[in-house]
N, C-alpha and C. Protein backbone atom coordinates (compact mmCIF):
# COMPACT_ATOMS: atom_id res chain seq x y z
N UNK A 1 57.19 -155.27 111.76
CA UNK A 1 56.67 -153.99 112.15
C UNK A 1 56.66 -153.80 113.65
N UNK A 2 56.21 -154.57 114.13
CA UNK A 2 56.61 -155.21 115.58
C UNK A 2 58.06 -153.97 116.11
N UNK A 3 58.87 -154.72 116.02
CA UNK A 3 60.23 -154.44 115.97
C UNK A 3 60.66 -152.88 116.31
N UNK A 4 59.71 -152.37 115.39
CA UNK A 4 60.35 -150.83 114.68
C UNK A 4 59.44 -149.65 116.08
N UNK A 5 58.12 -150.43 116.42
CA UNK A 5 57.57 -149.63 117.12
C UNK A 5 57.85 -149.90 118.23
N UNK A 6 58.65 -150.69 118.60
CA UNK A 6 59.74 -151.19 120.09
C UNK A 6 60.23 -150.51 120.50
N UNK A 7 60.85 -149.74 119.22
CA UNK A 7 62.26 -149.51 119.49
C UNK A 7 61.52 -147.51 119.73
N UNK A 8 60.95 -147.53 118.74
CA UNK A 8 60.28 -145.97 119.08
C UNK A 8 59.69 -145.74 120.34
N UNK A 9 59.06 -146.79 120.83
CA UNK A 9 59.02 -146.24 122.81
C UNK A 9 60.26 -146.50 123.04
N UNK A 10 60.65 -147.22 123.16
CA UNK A 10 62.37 -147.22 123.64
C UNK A 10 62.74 -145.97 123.64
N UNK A 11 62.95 -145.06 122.91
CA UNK A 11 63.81 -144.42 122.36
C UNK A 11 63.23 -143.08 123.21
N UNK A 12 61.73 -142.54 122.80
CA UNK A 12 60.72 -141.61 123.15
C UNK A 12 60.72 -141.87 124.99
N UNK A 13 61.00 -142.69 125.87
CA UNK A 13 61.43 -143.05 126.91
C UNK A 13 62.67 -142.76 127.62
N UNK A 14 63.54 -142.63 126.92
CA UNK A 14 65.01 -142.41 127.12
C UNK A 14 65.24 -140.88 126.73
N UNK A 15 64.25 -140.10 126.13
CA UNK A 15 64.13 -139.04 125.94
C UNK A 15 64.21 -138.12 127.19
N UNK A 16 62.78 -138.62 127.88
CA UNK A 16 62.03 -138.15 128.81
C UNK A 16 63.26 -138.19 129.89
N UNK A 17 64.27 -139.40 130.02
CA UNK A 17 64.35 -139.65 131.29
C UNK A 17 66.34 -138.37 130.94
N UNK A 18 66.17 -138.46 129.76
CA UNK A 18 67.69 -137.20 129.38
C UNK A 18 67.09 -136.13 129.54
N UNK A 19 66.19 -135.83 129.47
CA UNK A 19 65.56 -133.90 130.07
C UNK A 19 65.87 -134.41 131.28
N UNK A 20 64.91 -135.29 131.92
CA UNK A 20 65.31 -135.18 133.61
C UNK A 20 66.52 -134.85 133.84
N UNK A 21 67.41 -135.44 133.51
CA UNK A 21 68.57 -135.65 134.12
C UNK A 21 69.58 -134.50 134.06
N UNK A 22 69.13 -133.77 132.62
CA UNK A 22 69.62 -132.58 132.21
C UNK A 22 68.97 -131.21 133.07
N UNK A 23 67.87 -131.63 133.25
CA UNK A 23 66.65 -130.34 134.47
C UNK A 23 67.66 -130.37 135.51
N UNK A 24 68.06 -131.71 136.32
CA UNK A 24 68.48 -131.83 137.40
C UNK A 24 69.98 -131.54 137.85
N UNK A 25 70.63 -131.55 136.24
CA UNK A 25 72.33 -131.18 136.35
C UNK A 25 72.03 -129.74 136.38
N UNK A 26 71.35 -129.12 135.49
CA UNK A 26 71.14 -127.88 135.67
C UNK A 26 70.92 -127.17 137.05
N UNK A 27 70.07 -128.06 137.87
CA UNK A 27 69.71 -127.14 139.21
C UNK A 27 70.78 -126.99 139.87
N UNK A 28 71.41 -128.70 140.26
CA UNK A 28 72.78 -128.61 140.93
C UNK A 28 73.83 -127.70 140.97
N UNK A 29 74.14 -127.16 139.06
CA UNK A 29 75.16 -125.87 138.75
C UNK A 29 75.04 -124.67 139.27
N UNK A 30 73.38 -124.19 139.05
CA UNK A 30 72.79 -122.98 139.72
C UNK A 30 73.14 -123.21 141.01
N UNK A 31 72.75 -123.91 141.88
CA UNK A 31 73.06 -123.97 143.53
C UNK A 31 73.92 -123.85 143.58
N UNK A 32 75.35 -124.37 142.96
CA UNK A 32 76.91 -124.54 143.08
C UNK A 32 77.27 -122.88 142.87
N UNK A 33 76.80 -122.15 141.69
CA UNK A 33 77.41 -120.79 141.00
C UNK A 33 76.26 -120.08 142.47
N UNK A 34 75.28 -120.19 143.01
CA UNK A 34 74.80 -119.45 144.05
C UNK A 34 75.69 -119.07 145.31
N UNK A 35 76.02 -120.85 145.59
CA UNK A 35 76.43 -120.74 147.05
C UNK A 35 78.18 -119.93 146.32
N UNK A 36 79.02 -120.19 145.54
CA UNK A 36 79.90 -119.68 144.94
C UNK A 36 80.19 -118.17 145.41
N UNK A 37 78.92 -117.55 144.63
CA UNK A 37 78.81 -116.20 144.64
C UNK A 37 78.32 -115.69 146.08
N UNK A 38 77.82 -116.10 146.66
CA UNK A 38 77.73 -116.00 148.40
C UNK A 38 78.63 -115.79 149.13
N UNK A 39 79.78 -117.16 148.88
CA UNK A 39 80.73 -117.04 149.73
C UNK A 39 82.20 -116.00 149.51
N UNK A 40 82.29 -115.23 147.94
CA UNK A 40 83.35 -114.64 147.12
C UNK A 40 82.53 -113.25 147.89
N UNK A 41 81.23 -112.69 148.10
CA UNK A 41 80.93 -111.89 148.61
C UNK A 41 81.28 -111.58 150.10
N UNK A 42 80.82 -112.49 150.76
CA UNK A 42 81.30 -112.73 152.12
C UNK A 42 82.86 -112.53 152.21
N UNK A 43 83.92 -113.53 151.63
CA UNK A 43 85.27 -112.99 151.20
C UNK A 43 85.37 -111.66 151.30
N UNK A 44 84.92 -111.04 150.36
CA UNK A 44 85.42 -109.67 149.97
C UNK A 44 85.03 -108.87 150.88
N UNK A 45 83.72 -108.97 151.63
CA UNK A 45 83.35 -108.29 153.18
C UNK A 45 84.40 -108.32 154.66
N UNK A 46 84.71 -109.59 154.42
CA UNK A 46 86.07 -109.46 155.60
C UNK A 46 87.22 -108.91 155.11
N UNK A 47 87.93 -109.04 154.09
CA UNK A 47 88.78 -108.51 153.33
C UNK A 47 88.51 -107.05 153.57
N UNK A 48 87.85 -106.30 153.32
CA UNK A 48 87.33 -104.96 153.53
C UNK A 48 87.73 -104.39 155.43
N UNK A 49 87.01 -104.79 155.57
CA UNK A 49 86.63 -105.23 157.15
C UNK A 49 88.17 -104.80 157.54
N UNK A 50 88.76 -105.99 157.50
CA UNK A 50 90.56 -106.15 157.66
C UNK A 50 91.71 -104.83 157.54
N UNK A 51 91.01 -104.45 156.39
CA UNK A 51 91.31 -103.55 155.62
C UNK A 51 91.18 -102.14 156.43
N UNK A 52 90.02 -101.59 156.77
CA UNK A 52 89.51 -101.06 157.80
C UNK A 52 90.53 -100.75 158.94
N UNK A 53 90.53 -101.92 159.81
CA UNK A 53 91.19 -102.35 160.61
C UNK A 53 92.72 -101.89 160.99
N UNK A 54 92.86 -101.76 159.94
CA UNK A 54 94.22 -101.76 159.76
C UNK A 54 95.02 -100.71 159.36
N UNK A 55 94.15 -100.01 158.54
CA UNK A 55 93.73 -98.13 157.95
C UNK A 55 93.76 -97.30 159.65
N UNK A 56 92.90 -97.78 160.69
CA UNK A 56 92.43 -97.19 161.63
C UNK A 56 93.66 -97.48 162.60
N UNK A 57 94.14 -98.15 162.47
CA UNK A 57 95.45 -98.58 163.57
C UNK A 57 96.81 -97.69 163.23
N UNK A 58 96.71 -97.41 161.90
CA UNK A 58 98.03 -96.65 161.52
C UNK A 58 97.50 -94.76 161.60
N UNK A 59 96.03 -94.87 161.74
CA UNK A 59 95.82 -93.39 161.88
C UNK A 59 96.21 -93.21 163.29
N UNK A 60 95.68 -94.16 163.86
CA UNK A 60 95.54 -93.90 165.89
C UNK A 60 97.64 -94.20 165.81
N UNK A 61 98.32 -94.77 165.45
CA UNK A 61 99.56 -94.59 165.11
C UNK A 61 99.81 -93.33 164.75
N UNK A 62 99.63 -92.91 163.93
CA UNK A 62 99.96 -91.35 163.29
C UNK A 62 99.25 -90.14 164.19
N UNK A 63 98.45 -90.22 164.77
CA UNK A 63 97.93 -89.30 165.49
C UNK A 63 98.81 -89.22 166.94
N UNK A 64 99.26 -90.58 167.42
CA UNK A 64 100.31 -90.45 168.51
C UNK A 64 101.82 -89.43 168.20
N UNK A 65 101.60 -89.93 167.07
CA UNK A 65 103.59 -89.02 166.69
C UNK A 65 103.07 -87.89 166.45
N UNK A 66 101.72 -87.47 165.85
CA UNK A 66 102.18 -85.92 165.51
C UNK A 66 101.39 -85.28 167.47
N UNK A 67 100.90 -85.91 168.60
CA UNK A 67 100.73 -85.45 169.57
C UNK A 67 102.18 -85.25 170.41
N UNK A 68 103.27 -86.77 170.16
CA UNK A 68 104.29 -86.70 170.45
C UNK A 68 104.74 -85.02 170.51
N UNK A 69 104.74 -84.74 168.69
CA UNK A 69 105.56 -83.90 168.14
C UNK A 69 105.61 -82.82 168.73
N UNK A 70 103.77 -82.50 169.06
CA UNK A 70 103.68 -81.64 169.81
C UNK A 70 104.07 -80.96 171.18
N UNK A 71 104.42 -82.16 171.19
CA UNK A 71 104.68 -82.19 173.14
C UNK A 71 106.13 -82.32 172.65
N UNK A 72 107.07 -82.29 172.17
CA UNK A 72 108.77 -81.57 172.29
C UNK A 72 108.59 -80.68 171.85
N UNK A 73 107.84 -80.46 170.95
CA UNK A 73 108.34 -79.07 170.43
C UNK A 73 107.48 -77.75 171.46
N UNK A 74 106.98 -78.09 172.39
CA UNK A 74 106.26 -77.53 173.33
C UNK A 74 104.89 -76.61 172.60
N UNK A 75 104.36 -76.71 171.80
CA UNK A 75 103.42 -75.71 171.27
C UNK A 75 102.57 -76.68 169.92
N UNK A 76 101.46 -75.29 169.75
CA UNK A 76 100.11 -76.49 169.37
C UNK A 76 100.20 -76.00 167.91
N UNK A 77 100.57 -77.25 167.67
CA UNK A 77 100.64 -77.11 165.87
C UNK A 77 98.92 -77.38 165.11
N UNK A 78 98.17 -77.90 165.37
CA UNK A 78 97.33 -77.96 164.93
C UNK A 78 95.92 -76.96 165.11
N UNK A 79 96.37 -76.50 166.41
CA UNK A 79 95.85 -74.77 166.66
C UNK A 79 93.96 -75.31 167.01
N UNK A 80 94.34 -76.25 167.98
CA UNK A 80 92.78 -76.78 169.10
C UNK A 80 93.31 -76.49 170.17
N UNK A 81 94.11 -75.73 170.55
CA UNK A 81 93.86 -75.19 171.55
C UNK A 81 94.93 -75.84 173.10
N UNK A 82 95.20 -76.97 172.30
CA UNK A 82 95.83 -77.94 173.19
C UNK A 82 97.25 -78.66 172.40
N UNK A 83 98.38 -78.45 173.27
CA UNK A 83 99.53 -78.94 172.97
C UNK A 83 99.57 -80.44 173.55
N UNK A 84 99.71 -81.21 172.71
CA UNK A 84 99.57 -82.49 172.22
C UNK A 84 98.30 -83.46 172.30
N UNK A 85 97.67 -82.28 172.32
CA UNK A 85 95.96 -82.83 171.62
C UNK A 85 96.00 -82.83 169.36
N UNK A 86 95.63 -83.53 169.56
CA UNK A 86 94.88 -83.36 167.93
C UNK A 86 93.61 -83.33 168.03
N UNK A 87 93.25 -81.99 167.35
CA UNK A 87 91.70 -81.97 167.23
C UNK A 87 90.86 -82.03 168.10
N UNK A 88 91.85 -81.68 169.19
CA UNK A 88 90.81 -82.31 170.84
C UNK A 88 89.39 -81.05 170.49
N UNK A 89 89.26 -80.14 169.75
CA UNK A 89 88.43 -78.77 170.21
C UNK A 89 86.66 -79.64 169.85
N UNK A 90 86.28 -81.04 169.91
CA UNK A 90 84.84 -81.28 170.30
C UNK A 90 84.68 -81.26 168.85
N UNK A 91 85.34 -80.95 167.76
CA UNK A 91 84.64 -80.82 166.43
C UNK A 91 85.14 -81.65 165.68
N UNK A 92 84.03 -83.15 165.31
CA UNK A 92 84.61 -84.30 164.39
C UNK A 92 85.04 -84.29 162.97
N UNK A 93 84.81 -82.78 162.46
CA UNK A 93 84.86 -82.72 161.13
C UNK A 93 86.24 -82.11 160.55
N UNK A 94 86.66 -81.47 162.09
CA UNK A 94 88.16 -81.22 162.09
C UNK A 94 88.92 -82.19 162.09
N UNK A 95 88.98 -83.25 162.72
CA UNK A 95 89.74 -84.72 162.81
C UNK A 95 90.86 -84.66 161.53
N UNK A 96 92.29 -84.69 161.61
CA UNK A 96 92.59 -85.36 160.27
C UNK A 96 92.40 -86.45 159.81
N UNK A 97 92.60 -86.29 158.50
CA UNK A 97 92.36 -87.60 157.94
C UNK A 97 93.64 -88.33 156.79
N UNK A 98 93.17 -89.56 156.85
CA UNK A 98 94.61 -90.18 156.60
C UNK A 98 93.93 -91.18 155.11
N UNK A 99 93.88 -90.91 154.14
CA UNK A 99 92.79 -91.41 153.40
C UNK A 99 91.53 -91.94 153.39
N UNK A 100 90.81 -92.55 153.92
CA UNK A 100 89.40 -92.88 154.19
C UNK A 100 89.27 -92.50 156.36
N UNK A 101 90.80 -92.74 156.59
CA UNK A 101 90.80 -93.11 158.21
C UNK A 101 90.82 -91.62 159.20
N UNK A 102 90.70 -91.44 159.84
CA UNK A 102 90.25 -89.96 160.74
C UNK A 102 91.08 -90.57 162.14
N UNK A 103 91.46 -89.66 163.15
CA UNK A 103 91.99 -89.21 163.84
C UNK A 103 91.65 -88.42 164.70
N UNK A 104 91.93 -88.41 166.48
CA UNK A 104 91.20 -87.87 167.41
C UNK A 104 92.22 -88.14 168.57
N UNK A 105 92.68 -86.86 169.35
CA UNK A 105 94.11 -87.36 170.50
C UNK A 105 93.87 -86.20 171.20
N UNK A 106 93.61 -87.46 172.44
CA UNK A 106 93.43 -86.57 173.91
C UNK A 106 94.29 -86.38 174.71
N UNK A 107 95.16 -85.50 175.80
CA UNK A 107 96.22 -85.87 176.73
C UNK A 107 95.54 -85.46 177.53
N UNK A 108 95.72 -86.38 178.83
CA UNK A 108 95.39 -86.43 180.22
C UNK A 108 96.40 -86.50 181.33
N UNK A 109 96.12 -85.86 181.93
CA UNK A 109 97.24 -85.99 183.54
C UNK A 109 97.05 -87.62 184.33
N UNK A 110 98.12 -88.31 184.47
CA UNK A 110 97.60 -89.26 185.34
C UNK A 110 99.06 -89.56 186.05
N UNK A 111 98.80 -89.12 187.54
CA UNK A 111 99.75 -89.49 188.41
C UNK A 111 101.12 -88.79 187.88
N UNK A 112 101.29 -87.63 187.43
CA UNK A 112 102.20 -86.71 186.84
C UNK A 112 103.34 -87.24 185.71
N UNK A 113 102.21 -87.85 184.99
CA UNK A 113 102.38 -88.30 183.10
C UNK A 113 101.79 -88.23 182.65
N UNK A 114 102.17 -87.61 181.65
CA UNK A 114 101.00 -87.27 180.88
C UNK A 114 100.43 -88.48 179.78
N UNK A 115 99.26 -88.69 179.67
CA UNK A 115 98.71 -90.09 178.77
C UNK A 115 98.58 -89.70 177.56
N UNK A 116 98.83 -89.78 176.41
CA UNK A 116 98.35 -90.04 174.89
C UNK A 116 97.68 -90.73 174.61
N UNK A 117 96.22 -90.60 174.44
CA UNK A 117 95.13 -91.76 173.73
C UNK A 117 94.97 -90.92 172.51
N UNK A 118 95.03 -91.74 171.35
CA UNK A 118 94.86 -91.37 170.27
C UNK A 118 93.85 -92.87 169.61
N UNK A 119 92.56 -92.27 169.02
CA UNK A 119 91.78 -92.86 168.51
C UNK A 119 91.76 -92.86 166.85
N UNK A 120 91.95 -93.75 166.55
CA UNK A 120 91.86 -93.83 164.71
C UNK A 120 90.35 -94.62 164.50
N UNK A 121 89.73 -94.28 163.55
CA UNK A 121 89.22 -95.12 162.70
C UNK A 121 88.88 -94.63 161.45
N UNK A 122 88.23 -96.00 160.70
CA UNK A 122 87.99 -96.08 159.53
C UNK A 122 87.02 -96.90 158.80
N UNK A 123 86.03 -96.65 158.47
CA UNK A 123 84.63 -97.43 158.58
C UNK A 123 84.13 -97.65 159.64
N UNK A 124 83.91 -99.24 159.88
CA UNK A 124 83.35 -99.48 161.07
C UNK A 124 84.49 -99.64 162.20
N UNK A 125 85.40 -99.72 161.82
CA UNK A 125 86.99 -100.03 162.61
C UNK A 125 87.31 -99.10 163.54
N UNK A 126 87.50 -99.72 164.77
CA UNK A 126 88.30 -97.98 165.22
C UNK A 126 89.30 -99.12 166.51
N UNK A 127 90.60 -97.99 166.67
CA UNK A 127 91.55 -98.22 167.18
C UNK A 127 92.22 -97.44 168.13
N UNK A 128 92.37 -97.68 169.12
CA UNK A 128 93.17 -96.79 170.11
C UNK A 128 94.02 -97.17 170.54
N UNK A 129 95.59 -95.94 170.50
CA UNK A 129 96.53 -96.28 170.73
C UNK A 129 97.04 -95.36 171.92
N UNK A 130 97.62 -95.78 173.31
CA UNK A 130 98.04 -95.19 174.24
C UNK A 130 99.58 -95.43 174.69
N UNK A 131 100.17 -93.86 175.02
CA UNK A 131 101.58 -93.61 175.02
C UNK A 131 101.19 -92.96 176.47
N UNK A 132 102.57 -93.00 177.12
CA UNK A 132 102.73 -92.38 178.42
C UNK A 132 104.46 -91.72 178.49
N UNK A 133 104.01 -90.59 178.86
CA UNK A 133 104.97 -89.89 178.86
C UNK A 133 105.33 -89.04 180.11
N UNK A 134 106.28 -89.32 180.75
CA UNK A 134 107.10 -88.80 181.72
C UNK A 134 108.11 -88.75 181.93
N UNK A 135 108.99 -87.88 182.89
CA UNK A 135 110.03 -87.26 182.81
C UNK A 135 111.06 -88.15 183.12
């Protein structure tokens, strides 16, 4: 009889110490699927970001050619008032837009050339691109 109740702490012992061990694999997974999901978030925030970036560079691009355009063809296609301005007339809601990305192009006199700054952005992104043009 001895024997039999040996073996039942034995056993009722080895119990206790397989929850532990099972409590403790468990926490480890959670921390692992936490920090996981942290860093796939973070990912996808620069990814975005990039994204942005890059949206806003091809508007401030596109806003240069159609100021270009303006300026050979001598006259104001977009009707602010200014030939090879875009949208220069102070009003941000006029800006074109290039799917999420907006657009803004100033020309300035400097030293008898004329400058193209054209500003893109898109989210937090913004980009400026400058052309100089003289004779």
């Amino acid at each position: 009889m001895k024997r039999v109740a040996l073996n039942y702490r034995l056993l009722r012992s080895r119990r206790g110490s397989v929850l532990a061990a099972v409590i403790v694999l468990l926490l480890i997974l959670e921390i692992a699927v936490a920090s996981l999901l942290m860093s796939s978030t973070n990912e996808q925030s620069v990814g975005v970001d990039r994204l942005d970036t890059v949206r806003a560079f091809y508007a401030a691009e596109a806003g240069t050619q159609m100021a270009l355009r303006e300026m050979m063809l001598g006259r104001d296609e977009d009707g602010d008032g200014v030939v090879g301005g875009v949208s220069d007339d102070g009003d941000a809601t006029t800006n074109p837009r290039f799917g999420n990305a907006s657009v803004h192009v100033m020309v300035t006199i400097v030293a008898g050339a004329m400058v193209v700054t054209s500003d893109g952005s898109c989210g937090k992104a913004m980009r400026i691109v400058q052309a100089t043009v003289s004779d």
